[in-house]
PDB file of N, CA and C in Angstrom:
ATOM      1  N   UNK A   1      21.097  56.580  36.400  1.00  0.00           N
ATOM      2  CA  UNK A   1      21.929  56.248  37.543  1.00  0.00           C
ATOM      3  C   UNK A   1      21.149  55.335  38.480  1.00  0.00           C
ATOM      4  N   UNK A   2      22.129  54.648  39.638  1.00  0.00           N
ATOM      5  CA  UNK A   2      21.061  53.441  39.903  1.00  0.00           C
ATOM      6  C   UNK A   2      20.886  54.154  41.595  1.00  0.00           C
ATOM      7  N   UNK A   3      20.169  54.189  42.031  1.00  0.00           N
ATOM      8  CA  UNK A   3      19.638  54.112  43.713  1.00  0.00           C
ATOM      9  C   UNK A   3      20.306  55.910  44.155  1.00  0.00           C
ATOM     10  N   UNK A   4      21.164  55.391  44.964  1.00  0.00           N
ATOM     11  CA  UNK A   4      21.125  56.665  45.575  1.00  0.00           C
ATOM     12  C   UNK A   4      22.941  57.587  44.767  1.00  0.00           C
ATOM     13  N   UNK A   5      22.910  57.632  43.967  1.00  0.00           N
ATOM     14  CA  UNK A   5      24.064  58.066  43.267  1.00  0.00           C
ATOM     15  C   UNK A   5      24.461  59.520  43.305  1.00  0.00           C
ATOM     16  N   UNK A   6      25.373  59.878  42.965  1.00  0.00           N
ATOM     17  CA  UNK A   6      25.854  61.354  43.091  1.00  0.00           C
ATOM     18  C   UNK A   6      26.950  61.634  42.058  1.00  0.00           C
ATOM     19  N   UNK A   7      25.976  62.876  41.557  1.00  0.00           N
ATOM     20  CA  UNK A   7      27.346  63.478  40.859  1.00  0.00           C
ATOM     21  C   UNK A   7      28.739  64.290  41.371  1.00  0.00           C
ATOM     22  N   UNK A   8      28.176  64.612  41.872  1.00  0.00           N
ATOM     23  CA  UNK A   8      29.240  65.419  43.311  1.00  0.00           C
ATOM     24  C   UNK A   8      30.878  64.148  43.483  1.00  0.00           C
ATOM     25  N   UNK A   9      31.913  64.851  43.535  1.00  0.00           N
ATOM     26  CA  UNK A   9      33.059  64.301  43.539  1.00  0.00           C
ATOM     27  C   UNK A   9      33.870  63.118  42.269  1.00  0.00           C
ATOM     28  N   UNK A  10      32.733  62.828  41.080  1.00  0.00           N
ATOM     29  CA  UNK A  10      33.097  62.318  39.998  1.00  0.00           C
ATOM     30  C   UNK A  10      34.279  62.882  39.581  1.00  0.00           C
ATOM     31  N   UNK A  11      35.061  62.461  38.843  1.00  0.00           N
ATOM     32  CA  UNK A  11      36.029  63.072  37.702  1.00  0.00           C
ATOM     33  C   UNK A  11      35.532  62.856  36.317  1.00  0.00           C
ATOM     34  N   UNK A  12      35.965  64.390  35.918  1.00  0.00           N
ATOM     35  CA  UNK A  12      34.933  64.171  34.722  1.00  0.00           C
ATOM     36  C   UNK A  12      36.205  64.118  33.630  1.00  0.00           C
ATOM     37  N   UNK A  13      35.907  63.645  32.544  1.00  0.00           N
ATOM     38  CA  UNK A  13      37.399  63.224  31.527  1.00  0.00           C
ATOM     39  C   UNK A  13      36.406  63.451  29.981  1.00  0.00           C
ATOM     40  N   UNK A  14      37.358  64.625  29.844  1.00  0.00           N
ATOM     41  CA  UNK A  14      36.963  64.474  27.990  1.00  0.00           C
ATOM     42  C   UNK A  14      37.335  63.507  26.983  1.00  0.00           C
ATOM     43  N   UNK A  15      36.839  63.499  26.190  1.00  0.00           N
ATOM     44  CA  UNK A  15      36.806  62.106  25.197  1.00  0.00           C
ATOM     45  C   UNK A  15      37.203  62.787  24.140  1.00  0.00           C
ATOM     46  N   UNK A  16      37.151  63.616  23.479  1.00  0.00           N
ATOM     47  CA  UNK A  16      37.802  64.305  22.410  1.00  0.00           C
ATOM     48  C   UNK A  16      39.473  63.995  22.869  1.00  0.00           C
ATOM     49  N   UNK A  17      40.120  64.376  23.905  1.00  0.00           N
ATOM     50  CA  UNK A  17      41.705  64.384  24.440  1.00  0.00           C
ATOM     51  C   UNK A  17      42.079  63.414  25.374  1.00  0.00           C
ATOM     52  N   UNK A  18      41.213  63.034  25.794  1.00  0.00           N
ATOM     53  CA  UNK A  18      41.585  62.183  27.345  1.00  0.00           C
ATOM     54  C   UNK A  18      41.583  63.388  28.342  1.00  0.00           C
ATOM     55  N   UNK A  19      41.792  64.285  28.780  1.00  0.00           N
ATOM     56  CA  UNK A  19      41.988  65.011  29.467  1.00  0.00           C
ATOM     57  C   UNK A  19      41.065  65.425  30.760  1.00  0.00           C
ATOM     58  N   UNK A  20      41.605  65.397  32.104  1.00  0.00           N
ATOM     59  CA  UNK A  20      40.812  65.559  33.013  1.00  0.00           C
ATOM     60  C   UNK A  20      40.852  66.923  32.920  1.00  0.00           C
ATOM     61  N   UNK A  21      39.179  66.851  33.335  1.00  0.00           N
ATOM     62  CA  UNK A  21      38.897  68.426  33.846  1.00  0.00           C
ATOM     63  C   UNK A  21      38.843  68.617  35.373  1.00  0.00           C
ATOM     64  N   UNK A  22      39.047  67.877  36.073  1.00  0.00           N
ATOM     65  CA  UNK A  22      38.308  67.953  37.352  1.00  0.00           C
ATOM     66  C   UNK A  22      37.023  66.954  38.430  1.00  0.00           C
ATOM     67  N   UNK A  23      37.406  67.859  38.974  1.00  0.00           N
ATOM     68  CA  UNK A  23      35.945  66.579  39.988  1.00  0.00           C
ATOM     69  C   UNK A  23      34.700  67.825  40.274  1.00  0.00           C
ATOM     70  N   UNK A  24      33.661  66.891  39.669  1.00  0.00           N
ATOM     71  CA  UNK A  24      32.523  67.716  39.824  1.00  0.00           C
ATOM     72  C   UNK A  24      32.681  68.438  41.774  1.00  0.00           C
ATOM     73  N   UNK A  25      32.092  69.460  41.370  1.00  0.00           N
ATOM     74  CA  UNK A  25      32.281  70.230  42.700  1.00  0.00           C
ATOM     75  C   UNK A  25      30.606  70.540  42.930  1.00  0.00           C
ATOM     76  N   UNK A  26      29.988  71.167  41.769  1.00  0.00           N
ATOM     77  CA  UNK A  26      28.534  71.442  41.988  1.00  0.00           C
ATOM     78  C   UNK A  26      27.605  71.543  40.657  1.00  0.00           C
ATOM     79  N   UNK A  27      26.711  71.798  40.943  1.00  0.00           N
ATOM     80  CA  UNK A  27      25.678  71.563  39.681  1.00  0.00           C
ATOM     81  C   UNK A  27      24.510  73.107  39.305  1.00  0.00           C
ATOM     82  N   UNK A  28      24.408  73.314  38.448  1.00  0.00           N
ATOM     83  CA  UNK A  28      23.511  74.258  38.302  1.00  0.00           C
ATOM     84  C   UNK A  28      22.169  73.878  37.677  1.00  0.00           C
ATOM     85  N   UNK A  29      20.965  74.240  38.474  1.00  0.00           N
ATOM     86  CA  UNK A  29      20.034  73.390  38.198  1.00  0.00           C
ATOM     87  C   UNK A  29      19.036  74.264  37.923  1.00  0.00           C
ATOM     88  N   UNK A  30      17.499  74.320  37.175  1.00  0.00           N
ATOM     89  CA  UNK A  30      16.974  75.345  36.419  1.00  0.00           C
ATOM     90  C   UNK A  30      15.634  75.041  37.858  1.00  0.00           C
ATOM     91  N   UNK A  31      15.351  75.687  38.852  1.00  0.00           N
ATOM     92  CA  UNK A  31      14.829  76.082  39.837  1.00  0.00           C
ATOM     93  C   UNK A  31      13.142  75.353  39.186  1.00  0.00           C
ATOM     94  N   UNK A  32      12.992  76.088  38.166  1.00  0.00           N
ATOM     95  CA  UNK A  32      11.443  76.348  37.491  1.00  0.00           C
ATOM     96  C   UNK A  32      11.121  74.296  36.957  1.00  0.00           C
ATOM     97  N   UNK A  33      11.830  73.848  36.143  1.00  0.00           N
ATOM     98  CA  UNK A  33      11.561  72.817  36.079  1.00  0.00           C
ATOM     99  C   UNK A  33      12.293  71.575  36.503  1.00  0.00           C
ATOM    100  N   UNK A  34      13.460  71.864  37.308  1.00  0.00           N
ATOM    101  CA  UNK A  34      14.289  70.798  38.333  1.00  0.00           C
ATOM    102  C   UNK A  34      15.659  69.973  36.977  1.00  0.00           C
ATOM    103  N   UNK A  35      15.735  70.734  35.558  1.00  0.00           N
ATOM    104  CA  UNK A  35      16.549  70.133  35.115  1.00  0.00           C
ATOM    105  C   UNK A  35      18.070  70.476  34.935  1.00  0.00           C
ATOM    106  N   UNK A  36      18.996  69.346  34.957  1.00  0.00           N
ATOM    107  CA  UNK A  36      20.694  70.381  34.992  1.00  0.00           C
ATOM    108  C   UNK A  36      21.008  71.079  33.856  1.00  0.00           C
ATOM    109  N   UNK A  37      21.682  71.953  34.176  1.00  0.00           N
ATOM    110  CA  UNK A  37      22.314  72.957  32.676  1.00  0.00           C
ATOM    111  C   UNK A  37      23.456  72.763  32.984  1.00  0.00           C
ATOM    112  N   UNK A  38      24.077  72.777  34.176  1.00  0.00           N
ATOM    113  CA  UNK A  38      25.315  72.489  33.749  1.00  0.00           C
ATOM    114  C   UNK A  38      26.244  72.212  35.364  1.00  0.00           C
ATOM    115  N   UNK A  39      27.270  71.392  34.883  1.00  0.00           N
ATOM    116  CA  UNK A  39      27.947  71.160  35.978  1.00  0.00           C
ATOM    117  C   UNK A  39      29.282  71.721  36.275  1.00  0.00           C
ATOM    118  N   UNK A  40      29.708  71.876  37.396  1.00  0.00           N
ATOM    119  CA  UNK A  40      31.184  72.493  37.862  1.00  0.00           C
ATOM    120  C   UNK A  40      32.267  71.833  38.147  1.00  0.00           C
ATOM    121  N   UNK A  41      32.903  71.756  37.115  1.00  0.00           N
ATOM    122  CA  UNK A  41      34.262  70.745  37.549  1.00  0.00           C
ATOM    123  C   UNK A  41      35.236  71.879  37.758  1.00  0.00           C
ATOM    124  N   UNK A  42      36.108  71.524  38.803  1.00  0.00           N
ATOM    125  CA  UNK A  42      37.112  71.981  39.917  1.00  0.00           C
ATOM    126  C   UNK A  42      38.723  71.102  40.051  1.00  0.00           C
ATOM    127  N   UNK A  43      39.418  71.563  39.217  1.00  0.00           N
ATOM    128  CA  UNK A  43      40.909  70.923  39.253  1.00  0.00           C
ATOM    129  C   UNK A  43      41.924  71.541  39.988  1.00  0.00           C
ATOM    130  N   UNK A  44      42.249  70.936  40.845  1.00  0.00           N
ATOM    131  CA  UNK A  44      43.607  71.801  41.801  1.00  0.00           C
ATOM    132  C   UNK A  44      44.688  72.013  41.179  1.00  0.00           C
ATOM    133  N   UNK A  45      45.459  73.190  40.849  1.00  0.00           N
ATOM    134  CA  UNK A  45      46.529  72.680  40.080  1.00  0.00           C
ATOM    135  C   UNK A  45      47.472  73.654  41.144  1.00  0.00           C
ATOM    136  N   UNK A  46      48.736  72.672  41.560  1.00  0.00           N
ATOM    137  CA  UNK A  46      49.609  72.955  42.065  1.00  0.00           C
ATOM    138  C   UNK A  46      50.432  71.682  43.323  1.00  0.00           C
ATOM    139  N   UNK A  47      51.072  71.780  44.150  1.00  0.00           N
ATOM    140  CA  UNK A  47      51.565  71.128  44.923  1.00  0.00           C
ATOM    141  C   UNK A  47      50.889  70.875  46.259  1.00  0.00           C
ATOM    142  N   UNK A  48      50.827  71.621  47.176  1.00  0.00           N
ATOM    143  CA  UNK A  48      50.282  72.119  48.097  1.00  0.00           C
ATOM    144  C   UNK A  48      48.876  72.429  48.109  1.00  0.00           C
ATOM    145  N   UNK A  49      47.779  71.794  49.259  1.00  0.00           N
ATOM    146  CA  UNK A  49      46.560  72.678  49.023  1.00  0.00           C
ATOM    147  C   UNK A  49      46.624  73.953  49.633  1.00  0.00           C
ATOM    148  N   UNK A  50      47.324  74.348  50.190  1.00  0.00           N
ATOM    149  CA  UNK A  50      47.166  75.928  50.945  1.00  0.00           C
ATOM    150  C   UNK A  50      48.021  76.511  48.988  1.00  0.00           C
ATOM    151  N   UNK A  51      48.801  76.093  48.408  1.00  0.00           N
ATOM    152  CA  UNK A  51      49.195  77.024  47.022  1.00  0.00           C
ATOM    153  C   UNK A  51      48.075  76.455  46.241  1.00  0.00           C
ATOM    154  N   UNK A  52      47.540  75.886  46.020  1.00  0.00           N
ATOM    155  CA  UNK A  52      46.981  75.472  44.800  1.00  0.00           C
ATOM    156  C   UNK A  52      45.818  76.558  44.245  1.00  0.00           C
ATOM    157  N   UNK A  53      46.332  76.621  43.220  1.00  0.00           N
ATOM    158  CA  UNK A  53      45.154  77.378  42.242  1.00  0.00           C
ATOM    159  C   UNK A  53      43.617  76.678  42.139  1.00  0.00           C
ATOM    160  N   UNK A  54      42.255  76.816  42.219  1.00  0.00           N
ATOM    161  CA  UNK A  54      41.630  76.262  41.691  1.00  0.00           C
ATOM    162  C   UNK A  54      40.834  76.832  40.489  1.00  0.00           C
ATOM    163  N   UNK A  55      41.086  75.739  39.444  1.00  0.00           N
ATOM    164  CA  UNK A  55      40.561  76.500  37.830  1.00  0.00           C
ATOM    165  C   UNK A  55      39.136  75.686  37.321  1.00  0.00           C
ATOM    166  N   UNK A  56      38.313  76.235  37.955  1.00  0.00           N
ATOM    167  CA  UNK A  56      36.950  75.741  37.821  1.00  0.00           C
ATOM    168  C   UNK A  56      36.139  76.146  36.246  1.00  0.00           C
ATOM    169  N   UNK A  57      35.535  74.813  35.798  1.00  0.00           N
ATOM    170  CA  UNK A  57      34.984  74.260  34.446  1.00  0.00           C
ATOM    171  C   UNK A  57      33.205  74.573  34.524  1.00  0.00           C
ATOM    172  N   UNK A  58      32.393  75.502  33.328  1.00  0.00           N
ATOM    173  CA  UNK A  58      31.463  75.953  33.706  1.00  0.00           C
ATOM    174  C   UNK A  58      30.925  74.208  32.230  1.00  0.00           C
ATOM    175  N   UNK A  59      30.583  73.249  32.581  1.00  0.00           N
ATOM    176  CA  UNK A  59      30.310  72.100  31.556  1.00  0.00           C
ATOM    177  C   UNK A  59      28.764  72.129  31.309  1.00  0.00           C
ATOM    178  N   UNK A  60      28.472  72.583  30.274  1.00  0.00           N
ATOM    179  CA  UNK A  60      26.972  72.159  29.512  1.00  0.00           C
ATOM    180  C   UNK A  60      26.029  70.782  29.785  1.00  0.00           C
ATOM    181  N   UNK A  61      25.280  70.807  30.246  1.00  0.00           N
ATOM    182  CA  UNK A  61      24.769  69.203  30.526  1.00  0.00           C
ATOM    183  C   UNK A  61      24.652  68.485  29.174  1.00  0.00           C
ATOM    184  N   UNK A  62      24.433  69.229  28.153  1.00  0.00           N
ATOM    185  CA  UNK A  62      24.473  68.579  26.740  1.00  0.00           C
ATOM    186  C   UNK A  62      25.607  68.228  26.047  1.00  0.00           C
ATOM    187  N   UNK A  63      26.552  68.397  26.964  1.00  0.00           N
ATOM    188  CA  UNK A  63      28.149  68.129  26.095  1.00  0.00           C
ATOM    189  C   UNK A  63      28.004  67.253  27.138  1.00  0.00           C
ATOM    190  N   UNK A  64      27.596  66.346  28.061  1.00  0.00           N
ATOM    191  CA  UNK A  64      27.918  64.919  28.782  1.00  0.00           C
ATOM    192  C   UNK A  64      27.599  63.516  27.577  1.00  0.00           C
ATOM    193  N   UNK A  65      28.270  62.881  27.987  1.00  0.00           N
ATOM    194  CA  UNK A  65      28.024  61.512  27.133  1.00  0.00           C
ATOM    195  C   UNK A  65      27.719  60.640  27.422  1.00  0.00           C
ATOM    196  N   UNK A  66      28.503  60.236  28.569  1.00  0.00           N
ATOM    197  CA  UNK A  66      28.090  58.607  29.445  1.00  0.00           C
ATOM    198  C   UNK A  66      28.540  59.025  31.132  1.00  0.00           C
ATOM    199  N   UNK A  67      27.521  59.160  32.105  1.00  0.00           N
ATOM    200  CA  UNK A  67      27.940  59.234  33.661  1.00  0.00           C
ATOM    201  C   UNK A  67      28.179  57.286  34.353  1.00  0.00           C
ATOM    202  N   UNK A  68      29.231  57.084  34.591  1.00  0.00           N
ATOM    203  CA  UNK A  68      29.924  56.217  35.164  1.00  0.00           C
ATOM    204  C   UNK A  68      29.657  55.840  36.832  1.00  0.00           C
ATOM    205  N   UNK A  69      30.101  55.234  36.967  1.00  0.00           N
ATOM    206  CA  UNK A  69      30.555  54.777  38.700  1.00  0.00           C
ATOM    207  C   UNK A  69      31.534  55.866  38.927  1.00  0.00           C
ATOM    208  N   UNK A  70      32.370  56.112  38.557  1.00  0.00           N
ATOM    209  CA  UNK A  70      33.175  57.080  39.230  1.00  0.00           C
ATOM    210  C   UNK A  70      33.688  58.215  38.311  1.00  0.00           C
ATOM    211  N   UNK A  71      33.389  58.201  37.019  1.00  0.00           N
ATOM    212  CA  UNK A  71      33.718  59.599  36.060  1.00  0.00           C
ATOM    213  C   UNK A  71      32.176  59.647  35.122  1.00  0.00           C
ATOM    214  N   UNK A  72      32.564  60.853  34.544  1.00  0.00           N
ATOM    215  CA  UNK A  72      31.669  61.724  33.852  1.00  0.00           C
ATOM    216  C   UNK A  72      32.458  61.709  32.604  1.00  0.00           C
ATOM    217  N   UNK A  73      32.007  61.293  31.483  1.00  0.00           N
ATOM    218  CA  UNK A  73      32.602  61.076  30.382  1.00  0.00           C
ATOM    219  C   UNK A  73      31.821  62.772  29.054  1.00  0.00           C
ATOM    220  N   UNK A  74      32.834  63.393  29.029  1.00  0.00           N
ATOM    221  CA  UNK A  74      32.210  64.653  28.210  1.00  0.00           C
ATOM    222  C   UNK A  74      32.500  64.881  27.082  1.00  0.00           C
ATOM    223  N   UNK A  75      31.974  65.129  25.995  1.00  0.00           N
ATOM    224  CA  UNK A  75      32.297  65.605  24.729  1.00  0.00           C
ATOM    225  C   UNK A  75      32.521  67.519  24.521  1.00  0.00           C
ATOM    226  N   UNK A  76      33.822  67.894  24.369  1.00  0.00           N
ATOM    227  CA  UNK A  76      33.959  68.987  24.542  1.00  0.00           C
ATOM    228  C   UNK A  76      35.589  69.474  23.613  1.00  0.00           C
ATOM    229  N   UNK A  77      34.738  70.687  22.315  1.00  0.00           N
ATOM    230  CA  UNK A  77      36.302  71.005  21.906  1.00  0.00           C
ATOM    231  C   UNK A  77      37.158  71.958  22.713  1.00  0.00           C
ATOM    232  N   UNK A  78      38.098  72.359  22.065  1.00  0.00           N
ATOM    233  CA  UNK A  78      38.877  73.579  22.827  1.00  0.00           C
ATOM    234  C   UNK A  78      37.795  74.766  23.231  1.00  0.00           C
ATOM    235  N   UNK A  79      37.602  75.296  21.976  1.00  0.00           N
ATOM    236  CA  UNK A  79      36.743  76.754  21.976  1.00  0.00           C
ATOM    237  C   UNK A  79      35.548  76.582  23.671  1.00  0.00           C
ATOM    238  N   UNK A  80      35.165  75.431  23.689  1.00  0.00           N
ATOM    239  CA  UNK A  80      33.978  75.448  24.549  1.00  0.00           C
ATOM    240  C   UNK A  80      35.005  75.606  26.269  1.00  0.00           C
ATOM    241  N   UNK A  81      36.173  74.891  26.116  1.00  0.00           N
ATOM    242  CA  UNK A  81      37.112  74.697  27.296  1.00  0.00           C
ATOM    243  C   UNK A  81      36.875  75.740  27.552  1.00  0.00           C
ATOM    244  N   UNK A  82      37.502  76.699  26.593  1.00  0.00           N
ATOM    245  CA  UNK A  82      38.036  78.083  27.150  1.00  0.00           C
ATOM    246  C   UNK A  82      37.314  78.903  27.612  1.00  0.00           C
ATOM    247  N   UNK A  83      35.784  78.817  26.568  1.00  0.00           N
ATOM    248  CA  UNK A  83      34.249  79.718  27.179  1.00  0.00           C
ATOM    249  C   UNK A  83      33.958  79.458  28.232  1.00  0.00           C
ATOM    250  N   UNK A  84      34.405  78.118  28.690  1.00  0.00           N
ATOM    251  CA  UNK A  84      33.866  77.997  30.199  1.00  0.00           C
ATOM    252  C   UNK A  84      34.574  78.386  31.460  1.00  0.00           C
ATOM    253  N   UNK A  85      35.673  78.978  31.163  1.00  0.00           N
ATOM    254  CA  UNK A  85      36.678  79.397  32.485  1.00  0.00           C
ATOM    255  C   UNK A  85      36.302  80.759  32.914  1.00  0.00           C
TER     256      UNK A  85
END
């Protein structure tokens, strides 16, 4: 990534479906040697933000493929979708 970049607020989009998962919300990071395991994507689903559900994505840093200007490009099948909810 170039200068001062952020993963925070990306949309991240699987490549297996096209399918958005969400906008990174936060990151989980391994304290001991400073590297990511995994990131939190956060999709609103509903009309309203006072109704909206939020169905938050637990994403492997090793299922990422290509980080963008504005999305997170992920390699991810069903089975892993579902482990991560």
């Amino acid at each position: 990534m170039k200068g001062n970049q952020t993963l925070i607020d990306k949309e991240v989009i699987n490549i297996r479906d096209g399918a958005r998962l969400g906008r990174v919300e936060d990151v989980i990071v391994d304290c001991g040697c400073g590297m990511i395991h995994q990131i939190i994507a956060v999709a609103m689903k509903g009309i309203f933000s006072v109704f909206c559900k939020r169905d938050k994505r637990f994403i492997n840093w090793c299922s990422v493929v290509k980080i963008g200007d504005d999305i997170i490009l992920v390699d991810m099948d069903g089975f892993e979708l579902k482990k991560g909810k």
